[in-house]
Protein backbone atom coordinates (compact mmCIF):
# COMPACT_ATOMS: atom_id res chain seq x y z
CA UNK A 1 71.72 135.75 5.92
CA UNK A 2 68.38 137.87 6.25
CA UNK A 3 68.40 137.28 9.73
CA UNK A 4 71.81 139.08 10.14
CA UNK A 5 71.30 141.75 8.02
CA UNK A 6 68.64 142.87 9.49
CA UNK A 7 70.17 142.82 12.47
CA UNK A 8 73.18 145.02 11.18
CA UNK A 9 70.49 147.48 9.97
CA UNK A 10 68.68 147.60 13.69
CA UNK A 11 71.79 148.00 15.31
CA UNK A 12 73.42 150.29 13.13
CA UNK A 13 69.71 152.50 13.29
CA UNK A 14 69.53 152.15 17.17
CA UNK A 15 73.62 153.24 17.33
CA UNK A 16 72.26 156.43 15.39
CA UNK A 17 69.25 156.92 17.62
CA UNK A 18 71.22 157.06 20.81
CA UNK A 19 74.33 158.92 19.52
CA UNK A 20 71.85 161.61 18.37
CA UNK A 21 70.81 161.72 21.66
CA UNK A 22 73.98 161.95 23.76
CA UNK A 23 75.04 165.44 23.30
CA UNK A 24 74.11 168.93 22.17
CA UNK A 25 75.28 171.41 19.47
CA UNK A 26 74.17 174.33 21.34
CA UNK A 27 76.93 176.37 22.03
CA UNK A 28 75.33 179.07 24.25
CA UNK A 29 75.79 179.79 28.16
CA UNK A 30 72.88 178.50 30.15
CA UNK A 31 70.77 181.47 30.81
CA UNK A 32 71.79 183.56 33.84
CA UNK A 33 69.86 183.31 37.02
CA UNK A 34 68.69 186.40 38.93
CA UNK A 35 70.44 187.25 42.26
CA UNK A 36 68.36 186.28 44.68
CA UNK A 37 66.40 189.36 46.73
CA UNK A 38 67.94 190.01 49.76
CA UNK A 39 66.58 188.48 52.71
CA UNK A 40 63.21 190.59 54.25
CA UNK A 41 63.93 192.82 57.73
CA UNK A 42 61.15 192.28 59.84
CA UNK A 43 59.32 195.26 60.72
CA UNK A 44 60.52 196.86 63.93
CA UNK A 45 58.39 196.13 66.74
CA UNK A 46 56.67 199.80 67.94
CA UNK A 47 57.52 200.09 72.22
CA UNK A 48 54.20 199.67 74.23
CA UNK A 49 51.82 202.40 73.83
CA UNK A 50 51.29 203.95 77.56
CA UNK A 51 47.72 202.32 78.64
CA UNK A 52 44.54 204.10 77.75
CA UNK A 53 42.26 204.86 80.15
CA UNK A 54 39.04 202.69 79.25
CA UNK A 55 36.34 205.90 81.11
CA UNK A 56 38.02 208.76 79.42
CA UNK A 57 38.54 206.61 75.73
CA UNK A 58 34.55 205.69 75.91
CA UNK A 59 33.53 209.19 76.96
CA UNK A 60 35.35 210.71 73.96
CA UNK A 61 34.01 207.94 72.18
CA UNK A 62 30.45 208.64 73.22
CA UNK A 63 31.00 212.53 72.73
CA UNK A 64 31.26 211.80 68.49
CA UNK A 65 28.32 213.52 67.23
CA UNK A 66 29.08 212.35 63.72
CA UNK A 67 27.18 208.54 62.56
CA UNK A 68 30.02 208.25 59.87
CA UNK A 69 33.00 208.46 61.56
CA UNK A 70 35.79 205.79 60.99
CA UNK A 71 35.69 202.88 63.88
CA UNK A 72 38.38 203.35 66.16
CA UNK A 73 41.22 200.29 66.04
CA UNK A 74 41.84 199.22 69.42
CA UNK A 75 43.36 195.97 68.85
CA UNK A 76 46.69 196.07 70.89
CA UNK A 77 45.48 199.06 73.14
CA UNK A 78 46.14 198.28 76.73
CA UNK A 79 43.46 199.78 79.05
CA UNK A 80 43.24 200.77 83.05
CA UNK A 81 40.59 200.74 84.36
CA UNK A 82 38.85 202.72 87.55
CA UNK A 83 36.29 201.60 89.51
CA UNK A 84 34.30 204.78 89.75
CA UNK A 85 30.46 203.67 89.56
CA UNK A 86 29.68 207.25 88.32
CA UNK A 87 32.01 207.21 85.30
CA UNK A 88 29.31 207.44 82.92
CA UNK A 89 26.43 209.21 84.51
CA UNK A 90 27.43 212.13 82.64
CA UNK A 91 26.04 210.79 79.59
CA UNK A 92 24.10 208.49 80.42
CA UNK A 93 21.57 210.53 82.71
CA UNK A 94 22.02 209.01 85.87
CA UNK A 95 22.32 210.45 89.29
């Protein structure tokens, strides 16, 4: 007789355990979610920059007086280029 009340008392204790478990007395919305952010617009794509001519960009280059001037960006600068051996002599003393 033990035996089975005990086991009324275990069942009856786990029945309460797992009914307590099964719902919820919150009454309240679930929170709202932000919209989502629009999707991002790549940045538009500038048109090709006319190529720089490499003599005339190094001789202005060269001309700078000043030892704390900005460097100069040149990634995605297209240069021509001229095959005038004398290009430089200008500034760089020769014949």
């Amino acid at each position: 007789m033990k035996t089975n009340t005990r086991i009324a008392i275990l069942g009856s204790a786990v029945a309460l355990m797992l009914g307590a478990c099964g719902g919820s007395s919150n009454s309240s919305p679930p929170p709202m979610m932000p919209p989502a952010p629009p999707p991002a617009t790549p940045p538009a794509t500038p048109p090709p920059a006319a190529p720089t001519a490499f003599t005339a960009f190094v001789l202005g280059l060269l001309g700078q007086t000043n030892e704390t001037a900005s460097p100069v960006d040149i990634n995605g600068t297209e240069f021509t280029f001229t095959e005038d051996a004398n290009a430089f002599n200008s500034v760089l003393g020769g014949p």
